[in-house]
PDB file of N, CA and C in Angstrom:
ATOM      1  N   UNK A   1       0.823  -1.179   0.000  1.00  0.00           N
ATOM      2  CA  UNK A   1       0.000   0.000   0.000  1.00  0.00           C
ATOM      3  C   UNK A   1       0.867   1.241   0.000  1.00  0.00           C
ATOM      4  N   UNK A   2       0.340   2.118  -0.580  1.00  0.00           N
ATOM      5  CA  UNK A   2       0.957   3.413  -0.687  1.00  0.00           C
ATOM      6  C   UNK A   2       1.072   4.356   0.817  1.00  0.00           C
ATOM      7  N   UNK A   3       2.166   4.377   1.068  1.00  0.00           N
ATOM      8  CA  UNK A   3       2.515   4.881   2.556  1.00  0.00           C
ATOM      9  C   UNK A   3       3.084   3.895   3.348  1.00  0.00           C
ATOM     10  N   UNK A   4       3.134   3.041   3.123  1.00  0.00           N
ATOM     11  CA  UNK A   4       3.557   1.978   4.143  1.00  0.00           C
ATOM     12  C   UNK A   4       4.860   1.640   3.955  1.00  0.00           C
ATOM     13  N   UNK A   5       5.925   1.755   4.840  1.00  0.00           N
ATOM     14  CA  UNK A   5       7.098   1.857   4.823  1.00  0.00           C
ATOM     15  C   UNK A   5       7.699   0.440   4.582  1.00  0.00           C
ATOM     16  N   UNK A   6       9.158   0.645   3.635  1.00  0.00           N
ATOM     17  CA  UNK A   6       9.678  -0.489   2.838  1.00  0.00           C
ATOM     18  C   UNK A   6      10.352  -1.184   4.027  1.00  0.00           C
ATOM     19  N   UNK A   7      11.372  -2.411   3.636  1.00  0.00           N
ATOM     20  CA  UNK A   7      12.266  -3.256   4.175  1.00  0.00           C
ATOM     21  C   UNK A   7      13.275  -2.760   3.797  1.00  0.00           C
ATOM     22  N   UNK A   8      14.558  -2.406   4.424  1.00  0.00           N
ATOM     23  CA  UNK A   8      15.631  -2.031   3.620  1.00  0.00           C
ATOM     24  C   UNK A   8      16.737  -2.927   3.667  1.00  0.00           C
ATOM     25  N   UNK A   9      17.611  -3.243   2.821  1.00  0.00           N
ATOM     26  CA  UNK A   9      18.806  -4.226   2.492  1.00  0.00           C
ATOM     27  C   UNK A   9      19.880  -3.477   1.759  1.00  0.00           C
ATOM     28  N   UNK A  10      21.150  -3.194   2.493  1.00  0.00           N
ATOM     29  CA  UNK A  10      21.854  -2.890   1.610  1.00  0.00           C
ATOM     30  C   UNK A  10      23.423  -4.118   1.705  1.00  0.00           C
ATOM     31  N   UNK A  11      24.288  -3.386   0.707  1.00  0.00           N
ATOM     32  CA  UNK A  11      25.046  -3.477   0.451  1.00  0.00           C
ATOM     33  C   UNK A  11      26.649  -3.414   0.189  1.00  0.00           C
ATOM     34  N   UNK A  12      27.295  -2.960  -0.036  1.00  0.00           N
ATOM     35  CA  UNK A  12      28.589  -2.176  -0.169  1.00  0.00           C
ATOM     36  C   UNK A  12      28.634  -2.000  -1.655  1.00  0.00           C
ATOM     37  N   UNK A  13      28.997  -1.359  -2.750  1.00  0.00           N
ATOM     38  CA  UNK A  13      29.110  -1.575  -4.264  1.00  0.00           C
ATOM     39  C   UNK A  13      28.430  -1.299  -4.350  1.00  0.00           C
ATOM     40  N   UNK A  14      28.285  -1.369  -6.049  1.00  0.00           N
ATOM     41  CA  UNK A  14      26.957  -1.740  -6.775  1.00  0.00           C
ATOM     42  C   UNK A  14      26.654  -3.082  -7.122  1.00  0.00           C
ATOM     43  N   UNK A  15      25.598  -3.699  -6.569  1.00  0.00           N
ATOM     44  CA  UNK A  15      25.094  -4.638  -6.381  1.00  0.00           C
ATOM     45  C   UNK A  15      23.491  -5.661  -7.284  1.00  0.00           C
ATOM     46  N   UNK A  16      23.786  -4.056  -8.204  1.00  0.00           N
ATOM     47  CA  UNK A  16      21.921  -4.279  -8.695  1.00  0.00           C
ATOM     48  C   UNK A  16      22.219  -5.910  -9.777  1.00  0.00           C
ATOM     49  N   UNK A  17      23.205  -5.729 -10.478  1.00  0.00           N
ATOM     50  CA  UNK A  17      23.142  -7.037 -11.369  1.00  0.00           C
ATOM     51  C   UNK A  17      23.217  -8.139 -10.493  1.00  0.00           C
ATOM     52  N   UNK A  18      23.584  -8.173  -8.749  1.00  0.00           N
ATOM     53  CA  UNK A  18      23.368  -9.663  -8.217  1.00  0.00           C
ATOM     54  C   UNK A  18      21.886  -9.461  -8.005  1.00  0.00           C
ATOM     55  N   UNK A  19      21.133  -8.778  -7.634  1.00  0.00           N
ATOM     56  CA  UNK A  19      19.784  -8.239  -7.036  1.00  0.00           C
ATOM     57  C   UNK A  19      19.199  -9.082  -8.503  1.00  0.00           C
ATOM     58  N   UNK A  20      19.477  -8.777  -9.658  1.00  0.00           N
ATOM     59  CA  UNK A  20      18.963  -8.707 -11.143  1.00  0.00           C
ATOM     60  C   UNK A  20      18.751 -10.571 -11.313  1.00  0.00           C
ATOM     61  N   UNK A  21      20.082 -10.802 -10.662  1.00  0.00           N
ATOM     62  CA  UNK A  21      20.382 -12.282 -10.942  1.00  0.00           C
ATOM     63  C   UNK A  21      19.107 -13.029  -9.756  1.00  0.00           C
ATOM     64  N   UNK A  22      19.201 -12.781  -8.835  1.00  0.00           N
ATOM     65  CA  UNK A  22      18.423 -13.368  -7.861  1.00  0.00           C
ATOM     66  C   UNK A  22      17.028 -13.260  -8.288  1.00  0.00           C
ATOM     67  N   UNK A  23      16.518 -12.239  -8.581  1.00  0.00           N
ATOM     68  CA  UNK A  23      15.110 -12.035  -9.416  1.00  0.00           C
ATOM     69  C   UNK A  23      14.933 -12.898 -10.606  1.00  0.00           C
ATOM     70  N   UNK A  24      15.790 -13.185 -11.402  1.00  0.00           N
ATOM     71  CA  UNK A  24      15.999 -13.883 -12.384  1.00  0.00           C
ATOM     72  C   UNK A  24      15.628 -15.437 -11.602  1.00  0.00           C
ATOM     73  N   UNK A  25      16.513 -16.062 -10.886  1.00  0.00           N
ATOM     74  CA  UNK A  25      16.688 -17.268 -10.140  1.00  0.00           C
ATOM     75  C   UNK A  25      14.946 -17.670  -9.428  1.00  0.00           C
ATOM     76  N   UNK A  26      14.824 -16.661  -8.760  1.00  0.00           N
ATOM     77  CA  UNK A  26      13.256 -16.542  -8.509  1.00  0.00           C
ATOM     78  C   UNK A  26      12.144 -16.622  -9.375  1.00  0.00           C
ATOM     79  N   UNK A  27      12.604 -16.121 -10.374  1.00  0.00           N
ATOM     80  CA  UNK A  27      11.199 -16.244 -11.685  1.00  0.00           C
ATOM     81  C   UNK A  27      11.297 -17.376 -12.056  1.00  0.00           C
ATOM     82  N   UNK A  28      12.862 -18.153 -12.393  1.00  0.00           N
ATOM     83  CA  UNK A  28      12.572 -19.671 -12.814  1.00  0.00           C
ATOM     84  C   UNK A  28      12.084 -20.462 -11.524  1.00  0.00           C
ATOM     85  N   UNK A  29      11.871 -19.711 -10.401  1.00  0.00           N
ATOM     86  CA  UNK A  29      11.227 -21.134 -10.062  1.00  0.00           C
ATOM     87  C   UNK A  29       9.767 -20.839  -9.549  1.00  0.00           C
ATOM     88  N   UNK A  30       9.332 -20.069 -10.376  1.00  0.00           N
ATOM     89  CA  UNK A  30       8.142 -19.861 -10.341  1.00  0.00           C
ATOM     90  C   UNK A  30       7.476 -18.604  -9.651  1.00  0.00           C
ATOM     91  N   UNK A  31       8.567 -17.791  -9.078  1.00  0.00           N
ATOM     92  CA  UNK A  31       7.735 -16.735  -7.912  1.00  0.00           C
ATOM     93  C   UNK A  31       8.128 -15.111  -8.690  1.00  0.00           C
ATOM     94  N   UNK A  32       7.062 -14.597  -9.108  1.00  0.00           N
ATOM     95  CA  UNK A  32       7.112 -13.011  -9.839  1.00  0.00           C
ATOM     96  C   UNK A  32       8.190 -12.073  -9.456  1.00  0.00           C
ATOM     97  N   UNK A  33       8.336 -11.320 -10.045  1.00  0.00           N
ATOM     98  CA  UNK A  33       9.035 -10.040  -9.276  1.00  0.00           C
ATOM     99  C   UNK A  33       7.934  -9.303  -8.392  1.00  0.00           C
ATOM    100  N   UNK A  34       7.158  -9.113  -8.688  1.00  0.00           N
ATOM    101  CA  UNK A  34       6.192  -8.444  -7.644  1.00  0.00           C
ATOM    102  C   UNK A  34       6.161  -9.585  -6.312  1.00  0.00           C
ATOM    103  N   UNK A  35       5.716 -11.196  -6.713  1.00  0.00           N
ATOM    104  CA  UNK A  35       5.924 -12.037  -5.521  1.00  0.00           C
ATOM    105  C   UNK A  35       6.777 -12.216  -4.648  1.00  0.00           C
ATOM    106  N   UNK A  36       8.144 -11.599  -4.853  1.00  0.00           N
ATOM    107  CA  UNK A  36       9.416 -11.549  -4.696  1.00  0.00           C
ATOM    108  C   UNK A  36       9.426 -10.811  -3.527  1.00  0.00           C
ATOM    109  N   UNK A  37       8.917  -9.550  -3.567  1.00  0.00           N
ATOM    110  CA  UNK A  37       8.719  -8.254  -2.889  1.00  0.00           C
ATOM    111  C   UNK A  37       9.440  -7.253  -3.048  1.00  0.00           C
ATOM    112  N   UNK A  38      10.214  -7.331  -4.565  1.00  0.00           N
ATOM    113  CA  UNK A  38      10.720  -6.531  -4.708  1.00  0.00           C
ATOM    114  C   UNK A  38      10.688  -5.048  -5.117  1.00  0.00           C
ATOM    115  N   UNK A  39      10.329  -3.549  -4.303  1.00  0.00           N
ATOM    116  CA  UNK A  39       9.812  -3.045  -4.865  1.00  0.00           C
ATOM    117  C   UNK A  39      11.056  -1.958  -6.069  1.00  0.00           C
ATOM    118  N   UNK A  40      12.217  -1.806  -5.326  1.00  0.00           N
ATOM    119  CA  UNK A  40      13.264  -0.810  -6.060  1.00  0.00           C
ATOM    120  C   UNK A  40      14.350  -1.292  -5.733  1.00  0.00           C
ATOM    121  N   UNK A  41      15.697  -0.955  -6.467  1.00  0.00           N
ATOM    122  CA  UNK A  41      17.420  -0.903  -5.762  1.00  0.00           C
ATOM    123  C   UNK A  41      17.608   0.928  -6.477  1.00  0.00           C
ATOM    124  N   UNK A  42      18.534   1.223  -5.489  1.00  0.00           N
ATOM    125  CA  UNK A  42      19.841   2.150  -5.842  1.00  0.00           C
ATOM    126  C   UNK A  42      20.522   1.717  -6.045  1.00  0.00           C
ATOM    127  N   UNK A  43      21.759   2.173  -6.676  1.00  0.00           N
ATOM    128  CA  UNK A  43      22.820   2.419  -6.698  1.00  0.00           C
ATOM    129  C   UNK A  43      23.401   3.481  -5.938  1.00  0.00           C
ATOM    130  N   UNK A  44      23.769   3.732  -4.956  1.00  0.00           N
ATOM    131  CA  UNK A  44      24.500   5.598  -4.054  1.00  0.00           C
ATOM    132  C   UNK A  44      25.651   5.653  -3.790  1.00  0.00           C
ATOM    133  N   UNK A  45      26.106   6.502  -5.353  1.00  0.00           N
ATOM    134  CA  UNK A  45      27.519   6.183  -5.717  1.00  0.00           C
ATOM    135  C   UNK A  45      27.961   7.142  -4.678  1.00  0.00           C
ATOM    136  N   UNK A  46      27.383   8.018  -3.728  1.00  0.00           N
ATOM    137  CA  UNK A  46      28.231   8.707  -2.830  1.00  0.00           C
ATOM    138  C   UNK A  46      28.638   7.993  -1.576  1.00  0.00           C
ATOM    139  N   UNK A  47      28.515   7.294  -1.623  1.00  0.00           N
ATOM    140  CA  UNK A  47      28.468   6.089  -0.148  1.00  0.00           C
ATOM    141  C   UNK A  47      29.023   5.010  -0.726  1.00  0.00           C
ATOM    142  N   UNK A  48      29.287   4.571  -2.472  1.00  0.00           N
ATOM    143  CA  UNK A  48      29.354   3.113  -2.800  1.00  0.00           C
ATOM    144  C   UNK A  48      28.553   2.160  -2.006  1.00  0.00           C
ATOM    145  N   UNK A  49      27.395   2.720  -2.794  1.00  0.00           N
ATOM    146  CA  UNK A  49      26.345   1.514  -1.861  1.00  0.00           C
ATOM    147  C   UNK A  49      25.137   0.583  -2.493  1.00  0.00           C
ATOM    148  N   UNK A  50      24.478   0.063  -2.692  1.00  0.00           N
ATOM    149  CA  UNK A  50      23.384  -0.588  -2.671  1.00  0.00           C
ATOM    150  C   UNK A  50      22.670  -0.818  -2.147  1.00  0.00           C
ATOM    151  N   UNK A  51      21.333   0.065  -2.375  1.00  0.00           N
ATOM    152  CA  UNK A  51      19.973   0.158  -1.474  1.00  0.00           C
ATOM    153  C   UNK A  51      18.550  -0.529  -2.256  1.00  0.00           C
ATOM    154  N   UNK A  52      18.261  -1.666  -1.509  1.00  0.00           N
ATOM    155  CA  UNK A  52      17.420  -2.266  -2.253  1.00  0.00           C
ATOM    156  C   UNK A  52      15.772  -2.202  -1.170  1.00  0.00           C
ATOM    157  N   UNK A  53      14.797  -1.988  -1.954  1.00  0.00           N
ATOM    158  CA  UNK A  53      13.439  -1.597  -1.122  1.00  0.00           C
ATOM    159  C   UNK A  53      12.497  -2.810  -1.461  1.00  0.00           C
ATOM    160  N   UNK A  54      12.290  -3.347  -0.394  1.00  0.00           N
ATOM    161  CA  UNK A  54      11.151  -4.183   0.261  1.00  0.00           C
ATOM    162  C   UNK A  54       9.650  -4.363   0.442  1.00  0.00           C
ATOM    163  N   UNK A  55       9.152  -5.262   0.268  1.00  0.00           N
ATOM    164  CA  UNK A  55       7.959  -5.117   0.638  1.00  0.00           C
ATOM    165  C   UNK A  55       7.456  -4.986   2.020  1.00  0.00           C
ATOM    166  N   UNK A  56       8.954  -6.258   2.906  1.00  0.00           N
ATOM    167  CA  UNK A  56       8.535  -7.044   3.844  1.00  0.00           C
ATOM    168  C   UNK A  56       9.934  -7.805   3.941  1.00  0.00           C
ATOM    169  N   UNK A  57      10.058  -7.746   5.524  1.00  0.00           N
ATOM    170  CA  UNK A  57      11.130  -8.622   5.913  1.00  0.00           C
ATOM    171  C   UNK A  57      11.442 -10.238   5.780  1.00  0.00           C
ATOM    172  N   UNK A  58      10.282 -10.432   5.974  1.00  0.00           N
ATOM    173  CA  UNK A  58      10.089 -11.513   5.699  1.00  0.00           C
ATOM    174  C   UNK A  58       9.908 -12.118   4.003  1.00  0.00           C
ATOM    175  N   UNK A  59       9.668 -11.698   2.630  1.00  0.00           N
ATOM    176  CA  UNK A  59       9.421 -11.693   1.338  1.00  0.00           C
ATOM    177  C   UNK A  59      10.450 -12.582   1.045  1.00  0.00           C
ATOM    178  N   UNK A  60      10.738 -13.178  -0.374  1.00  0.00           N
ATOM    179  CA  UNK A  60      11.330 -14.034  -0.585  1.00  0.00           C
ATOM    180  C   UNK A  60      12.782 -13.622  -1.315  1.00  0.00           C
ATOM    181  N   UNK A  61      12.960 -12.439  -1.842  1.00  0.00           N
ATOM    182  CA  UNK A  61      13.730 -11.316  -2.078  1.00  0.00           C
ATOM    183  C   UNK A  61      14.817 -10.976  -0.966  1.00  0.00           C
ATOM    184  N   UNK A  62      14.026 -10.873   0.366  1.00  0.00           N
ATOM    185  CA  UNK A  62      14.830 -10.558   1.476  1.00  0.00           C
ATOM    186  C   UNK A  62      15.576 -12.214   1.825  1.00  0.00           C
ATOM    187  N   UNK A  63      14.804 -13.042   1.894  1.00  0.00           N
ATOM    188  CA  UNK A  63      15.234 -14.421   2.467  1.00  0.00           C
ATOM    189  C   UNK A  63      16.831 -14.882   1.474  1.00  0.00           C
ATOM    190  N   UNK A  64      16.582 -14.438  -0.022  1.00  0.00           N
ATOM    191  CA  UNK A  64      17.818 -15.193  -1.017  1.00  0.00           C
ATOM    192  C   UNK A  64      19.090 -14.097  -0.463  1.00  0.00           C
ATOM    193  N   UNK A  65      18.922 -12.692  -0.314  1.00  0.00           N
ATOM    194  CA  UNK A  65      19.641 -11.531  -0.410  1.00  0.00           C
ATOM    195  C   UNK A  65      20.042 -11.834   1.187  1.00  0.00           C
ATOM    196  N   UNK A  66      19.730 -12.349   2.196  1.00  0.00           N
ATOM    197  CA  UNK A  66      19.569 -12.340   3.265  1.00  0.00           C
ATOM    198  C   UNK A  66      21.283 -13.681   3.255  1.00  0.00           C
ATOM    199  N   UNK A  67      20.760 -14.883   2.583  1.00  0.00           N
ATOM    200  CA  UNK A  67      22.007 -16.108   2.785  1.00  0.00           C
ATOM    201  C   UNK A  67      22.821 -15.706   1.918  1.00  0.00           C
ATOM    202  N   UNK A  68      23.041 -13.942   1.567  1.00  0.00           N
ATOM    203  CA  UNK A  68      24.384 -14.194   0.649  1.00  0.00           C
ATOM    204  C   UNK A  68      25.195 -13.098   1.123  1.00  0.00           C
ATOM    205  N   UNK A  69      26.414 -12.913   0.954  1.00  0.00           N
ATOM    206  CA  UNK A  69      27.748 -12.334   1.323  1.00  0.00           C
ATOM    207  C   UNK A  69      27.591 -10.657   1.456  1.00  0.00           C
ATOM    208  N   UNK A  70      27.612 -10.364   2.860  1.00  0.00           N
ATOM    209  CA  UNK A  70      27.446  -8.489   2.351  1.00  0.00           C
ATOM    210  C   UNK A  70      26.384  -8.065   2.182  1.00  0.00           C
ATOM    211  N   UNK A  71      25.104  -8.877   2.329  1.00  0.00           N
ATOM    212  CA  UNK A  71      24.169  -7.960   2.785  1.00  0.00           C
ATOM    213  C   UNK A  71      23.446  -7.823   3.815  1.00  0.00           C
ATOM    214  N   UNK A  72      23.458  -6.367   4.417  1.00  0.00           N
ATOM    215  CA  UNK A  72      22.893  -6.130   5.638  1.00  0.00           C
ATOM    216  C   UNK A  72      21.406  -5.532   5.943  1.00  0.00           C
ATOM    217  N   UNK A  73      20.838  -5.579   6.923  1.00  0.00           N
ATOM    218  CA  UNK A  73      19.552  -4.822   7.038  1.00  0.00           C
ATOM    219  C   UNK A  73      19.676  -3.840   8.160  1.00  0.00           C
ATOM    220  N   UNK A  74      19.571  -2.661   7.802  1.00  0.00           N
ATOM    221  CA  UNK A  74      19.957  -1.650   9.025  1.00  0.00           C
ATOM    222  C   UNK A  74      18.873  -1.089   9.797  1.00  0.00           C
ATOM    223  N   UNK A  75      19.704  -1.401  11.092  1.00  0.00           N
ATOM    224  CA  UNK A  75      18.309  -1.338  12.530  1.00  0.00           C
ATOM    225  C   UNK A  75      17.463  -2.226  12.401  1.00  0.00           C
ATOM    226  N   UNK A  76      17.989  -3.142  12.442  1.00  0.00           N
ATOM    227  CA  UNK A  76      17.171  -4.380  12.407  1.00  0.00           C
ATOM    228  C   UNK A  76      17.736  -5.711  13.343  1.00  0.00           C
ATOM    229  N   UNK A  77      17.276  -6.583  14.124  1.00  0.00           N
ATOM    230  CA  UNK A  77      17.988  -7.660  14.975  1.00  0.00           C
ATOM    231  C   UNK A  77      17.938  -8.637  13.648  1.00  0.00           C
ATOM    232  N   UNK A  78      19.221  -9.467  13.381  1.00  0.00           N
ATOM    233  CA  UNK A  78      19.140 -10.708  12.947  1.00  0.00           C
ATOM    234  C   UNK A  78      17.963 -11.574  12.764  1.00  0.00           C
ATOM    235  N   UNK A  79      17.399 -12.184  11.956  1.00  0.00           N
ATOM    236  CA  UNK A  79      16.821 -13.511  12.038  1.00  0.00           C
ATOM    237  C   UNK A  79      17.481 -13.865  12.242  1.00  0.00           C
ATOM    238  N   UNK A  80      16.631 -14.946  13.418  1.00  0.00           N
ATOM    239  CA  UNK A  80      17.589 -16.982  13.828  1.00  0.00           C
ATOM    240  C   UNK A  80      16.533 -17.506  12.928  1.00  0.00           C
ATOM    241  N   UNK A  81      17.642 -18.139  12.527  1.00  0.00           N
ATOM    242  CA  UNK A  81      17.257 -19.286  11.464  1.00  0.00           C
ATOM    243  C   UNK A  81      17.162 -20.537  12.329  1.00  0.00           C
TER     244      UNK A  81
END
């Protein structure tokens, strides 16, 4: 819904072609980009960063981006897995 505040995930770099790849990986196995929860990435070349926007912490977007190298969620406690 419009107003309702994103999930945030970033990065270090630019990161959007792994973001690109994982969306990709997700569509073959059946789950949309919208199902994903993916709603946007930056690029913020003043920071060298990667800012990617959420539906939901929990979404399936956050879960792949979540088991891979370097990405963080800020102000946020860990999931235990």
């Amino acid at each position: 819904m419009a107003g309702d505040p994103y999930h945030v995930m970033t990065k270090s770099g630019d990161a959007r072609a792994e973001v690109d790849g994982v969306l990709r990986a997700l569509a073959a196995r059946g789950v949309s980009r919208e199902a994903s929860g993916f709603h946007k990435y930056l690029h913020v070349t003043q920071v060298e960063q990667t800012v990617v926007m959420l539906a939901s912490r929990g979404c399936p977007l956050a879960a792949e981006l979540r088991g891979r190298t370097g990405w963080g969620e800020p102000g946020h406690v860990p999931i235990r897995t």
